[in-house]
N, C-alpha and C. Protein backbone atom coordinates (compact mmCIF):
# COMPACT_ATOMS: atom_id res chain seq x y z
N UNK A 1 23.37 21.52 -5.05
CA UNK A 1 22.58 20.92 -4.00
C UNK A 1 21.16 20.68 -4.53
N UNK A 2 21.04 19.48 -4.26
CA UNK A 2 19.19 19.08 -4.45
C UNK A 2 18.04 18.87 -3.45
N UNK A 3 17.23 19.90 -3.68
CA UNK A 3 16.06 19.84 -2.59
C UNK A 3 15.13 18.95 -2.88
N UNK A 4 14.22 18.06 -2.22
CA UNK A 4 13.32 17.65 -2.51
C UNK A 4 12.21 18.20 -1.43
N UNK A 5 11.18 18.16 -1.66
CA UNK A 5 9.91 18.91 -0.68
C UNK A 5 8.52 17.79 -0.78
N UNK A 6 8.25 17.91 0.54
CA UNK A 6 6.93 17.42 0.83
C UNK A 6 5.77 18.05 0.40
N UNK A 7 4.84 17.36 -0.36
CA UNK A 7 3.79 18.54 -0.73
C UNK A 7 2.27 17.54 -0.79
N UNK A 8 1.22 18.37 -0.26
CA UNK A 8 0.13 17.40 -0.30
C UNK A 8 -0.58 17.41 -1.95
N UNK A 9 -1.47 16.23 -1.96
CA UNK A 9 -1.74 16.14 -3.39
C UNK A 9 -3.31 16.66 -2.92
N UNK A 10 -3.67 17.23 -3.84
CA UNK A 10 -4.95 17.75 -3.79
C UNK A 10 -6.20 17.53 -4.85
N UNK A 11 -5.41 17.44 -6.23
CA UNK A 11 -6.22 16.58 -7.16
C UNK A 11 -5.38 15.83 -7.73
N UNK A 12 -5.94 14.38 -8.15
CA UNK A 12 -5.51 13.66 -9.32
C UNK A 12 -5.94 14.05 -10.71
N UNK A 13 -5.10 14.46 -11.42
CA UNK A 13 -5.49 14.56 -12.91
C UNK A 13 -4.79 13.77 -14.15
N UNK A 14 -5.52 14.08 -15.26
CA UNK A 14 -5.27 12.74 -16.19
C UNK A 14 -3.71 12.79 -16.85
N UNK A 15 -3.44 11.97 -17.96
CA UNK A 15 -1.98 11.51 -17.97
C UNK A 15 -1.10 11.66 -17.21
N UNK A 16 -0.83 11.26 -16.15
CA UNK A 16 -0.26 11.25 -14.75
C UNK A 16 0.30 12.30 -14.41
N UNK A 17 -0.69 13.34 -13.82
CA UNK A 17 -0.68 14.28 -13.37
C UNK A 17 -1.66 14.83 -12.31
N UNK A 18 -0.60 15.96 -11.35
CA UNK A 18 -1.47 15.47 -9.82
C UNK A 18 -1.26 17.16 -9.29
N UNK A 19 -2.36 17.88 -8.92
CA UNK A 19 -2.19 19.30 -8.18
C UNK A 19 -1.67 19.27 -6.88
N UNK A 20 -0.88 19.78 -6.70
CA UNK A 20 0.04 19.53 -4.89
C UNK A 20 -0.07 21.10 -4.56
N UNK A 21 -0.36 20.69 -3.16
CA UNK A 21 -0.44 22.00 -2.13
C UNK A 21 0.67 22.05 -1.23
N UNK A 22 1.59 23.34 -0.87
CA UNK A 22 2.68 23.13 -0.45
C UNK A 22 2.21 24.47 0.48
N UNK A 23 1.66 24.58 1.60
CA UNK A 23 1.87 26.28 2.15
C UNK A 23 0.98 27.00 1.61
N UNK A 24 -0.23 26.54 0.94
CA UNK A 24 -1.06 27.50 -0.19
C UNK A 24 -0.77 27.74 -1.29
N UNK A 25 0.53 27.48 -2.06
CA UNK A 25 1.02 27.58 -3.07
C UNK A 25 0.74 26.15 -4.08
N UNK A 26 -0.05 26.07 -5.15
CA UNK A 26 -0.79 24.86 -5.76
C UNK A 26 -0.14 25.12 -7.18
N UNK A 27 0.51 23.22 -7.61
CA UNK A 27 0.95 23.84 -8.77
C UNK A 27 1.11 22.21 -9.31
N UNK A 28 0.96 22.03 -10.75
CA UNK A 28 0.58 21.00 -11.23
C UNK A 28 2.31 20.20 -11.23
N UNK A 29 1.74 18.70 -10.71
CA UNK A 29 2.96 18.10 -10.99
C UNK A 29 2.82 16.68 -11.60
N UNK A 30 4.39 16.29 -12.24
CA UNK A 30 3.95 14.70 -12.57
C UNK A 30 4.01 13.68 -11.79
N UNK A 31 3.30 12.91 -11.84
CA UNK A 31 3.46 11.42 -11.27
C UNK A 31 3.80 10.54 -11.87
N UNK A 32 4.62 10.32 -12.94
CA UNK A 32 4.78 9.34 -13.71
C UNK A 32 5.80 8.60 -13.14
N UNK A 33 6.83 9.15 -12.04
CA UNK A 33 7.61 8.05 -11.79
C UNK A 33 7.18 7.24 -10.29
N UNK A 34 6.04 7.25 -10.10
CA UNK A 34 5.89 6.62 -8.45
C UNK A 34 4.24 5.78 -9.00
N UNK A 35 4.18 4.56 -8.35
CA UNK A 35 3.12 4.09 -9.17
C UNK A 35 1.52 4.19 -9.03
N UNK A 36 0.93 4.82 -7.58
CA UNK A 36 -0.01 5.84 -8.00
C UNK A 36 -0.16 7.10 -6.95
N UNK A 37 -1.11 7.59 -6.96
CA UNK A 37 -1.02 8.55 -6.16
C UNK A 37 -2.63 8.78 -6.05
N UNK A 38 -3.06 9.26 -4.52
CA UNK A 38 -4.29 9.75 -4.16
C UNK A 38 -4.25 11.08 -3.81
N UNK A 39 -5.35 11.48 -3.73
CA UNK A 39 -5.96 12.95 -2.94
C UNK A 39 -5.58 12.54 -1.36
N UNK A 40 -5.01 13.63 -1.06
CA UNK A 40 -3.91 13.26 0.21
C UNK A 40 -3.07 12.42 0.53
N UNK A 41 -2.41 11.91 -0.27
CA UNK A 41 -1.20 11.75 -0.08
C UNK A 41 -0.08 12.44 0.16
N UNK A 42 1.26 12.49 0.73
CA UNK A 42 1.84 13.31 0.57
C UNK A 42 3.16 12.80 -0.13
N UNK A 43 3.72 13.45 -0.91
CA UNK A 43 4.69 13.11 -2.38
C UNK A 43 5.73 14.08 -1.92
N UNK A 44 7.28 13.51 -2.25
CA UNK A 44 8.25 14.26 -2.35
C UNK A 44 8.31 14.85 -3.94
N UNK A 45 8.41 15.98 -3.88
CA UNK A 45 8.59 16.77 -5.11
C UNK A 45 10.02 17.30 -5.77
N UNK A 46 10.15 16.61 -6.65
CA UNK A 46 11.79 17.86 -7.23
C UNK A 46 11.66 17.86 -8.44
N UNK A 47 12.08 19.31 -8.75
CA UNK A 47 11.71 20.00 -10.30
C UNK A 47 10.69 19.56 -10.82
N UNK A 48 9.75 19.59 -10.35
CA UNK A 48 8.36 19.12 -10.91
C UNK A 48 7.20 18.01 -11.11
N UNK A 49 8.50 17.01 -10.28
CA UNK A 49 7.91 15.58 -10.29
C UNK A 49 7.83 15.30 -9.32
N UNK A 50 6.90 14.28 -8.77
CA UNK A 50 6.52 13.69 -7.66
C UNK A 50 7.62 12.52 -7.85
N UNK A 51 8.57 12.17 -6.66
CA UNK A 51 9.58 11.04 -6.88
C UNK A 51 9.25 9.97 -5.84
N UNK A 52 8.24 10.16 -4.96
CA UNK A 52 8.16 9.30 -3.85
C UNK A 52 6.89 9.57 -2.95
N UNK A 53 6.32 8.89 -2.22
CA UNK A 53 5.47 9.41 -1.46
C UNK A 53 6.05 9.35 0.21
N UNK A 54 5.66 10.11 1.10
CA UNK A 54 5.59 10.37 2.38
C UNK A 54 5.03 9.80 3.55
N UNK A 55 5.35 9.49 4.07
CA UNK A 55 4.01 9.40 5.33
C UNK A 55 3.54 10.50 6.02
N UNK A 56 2.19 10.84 6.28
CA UNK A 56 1.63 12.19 6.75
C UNK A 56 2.64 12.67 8.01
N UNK A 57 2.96 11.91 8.93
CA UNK A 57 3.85 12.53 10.45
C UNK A 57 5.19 12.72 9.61
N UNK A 58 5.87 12.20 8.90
CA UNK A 58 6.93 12.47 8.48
C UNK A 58 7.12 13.80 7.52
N UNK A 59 5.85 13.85 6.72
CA UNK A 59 5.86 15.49 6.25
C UNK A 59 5.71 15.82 7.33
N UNK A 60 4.81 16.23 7.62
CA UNK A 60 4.45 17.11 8.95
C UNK A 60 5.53 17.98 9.32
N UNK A 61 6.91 16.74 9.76
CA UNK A 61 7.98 17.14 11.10
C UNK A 61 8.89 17.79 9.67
N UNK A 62 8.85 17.09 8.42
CA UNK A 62 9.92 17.85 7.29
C UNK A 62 9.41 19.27 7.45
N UNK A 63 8.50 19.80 7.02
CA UNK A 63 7.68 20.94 7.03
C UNK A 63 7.93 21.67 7.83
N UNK A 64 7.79 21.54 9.18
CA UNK A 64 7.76 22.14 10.06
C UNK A 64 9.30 22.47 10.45
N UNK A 65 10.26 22.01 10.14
CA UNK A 65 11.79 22.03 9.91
C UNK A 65 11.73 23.15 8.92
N UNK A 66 11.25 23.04 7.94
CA UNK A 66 11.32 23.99 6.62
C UNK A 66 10.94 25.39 7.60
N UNK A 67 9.81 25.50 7.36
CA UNK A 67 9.21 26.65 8.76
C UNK A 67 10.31 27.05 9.45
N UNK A 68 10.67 26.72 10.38
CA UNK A 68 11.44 26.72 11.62
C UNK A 68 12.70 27.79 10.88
N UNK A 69 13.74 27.22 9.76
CA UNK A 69 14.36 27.67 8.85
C UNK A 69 14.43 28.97 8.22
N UNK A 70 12.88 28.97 7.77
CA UNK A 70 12.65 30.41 7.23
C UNK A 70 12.47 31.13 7.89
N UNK A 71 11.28 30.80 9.34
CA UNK A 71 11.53 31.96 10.29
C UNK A 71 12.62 32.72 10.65
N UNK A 72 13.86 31.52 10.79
CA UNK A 72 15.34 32.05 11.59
C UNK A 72 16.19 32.50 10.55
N UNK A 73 15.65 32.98 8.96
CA UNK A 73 15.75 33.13 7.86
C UNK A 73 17.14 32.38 7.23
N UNK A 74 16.81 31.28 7.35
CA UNK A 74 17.87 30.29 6.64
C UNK A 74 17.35 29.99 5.12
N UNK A 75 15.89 30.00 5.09
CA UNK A 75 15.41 30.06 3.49
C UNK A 75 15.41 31.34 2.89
N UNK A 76 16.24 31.79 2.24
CA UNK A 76 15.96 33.07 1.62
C UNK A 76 16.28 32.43 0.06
């Protein structure tokens, strides 16, 4: 099974690479396959790469699904 996750971008950095905030958890990812990316945007992430970007209400409601999940401990 493949997850992909919503994660906000927080810095742009050089050779296409971008810091994403997911929950407080910040961790460097690539952008090389989506053609650019800003400081707040929000990017689908899998294994390390940014594959797509988001619209802010549509993370939001993914997120908050994720949440919802772990509370009722379906994420373990």
């Amino acid at each position: 099974m493949c997850l992909a996750i919503p994660a906000r971008v927080v810095e742009v950095r050089p050779d296409q690479m971008a810091l994403i905030d997911l929950g407080g958890l910040r961790k460097e990812v690539s952008t090389a396959l989506i053609d650019s990316v800003e400081v707040d945007d929000y990017v689908i992430i899998h294994v390390g790469f940014a594959i797509g970007k988001i619209d802010p209400e549509e993370a939001a409601i993914t997120l908050a699904m994720f949440r919802e999940l772990e509370e009722q401990g379906g994420l373990a």
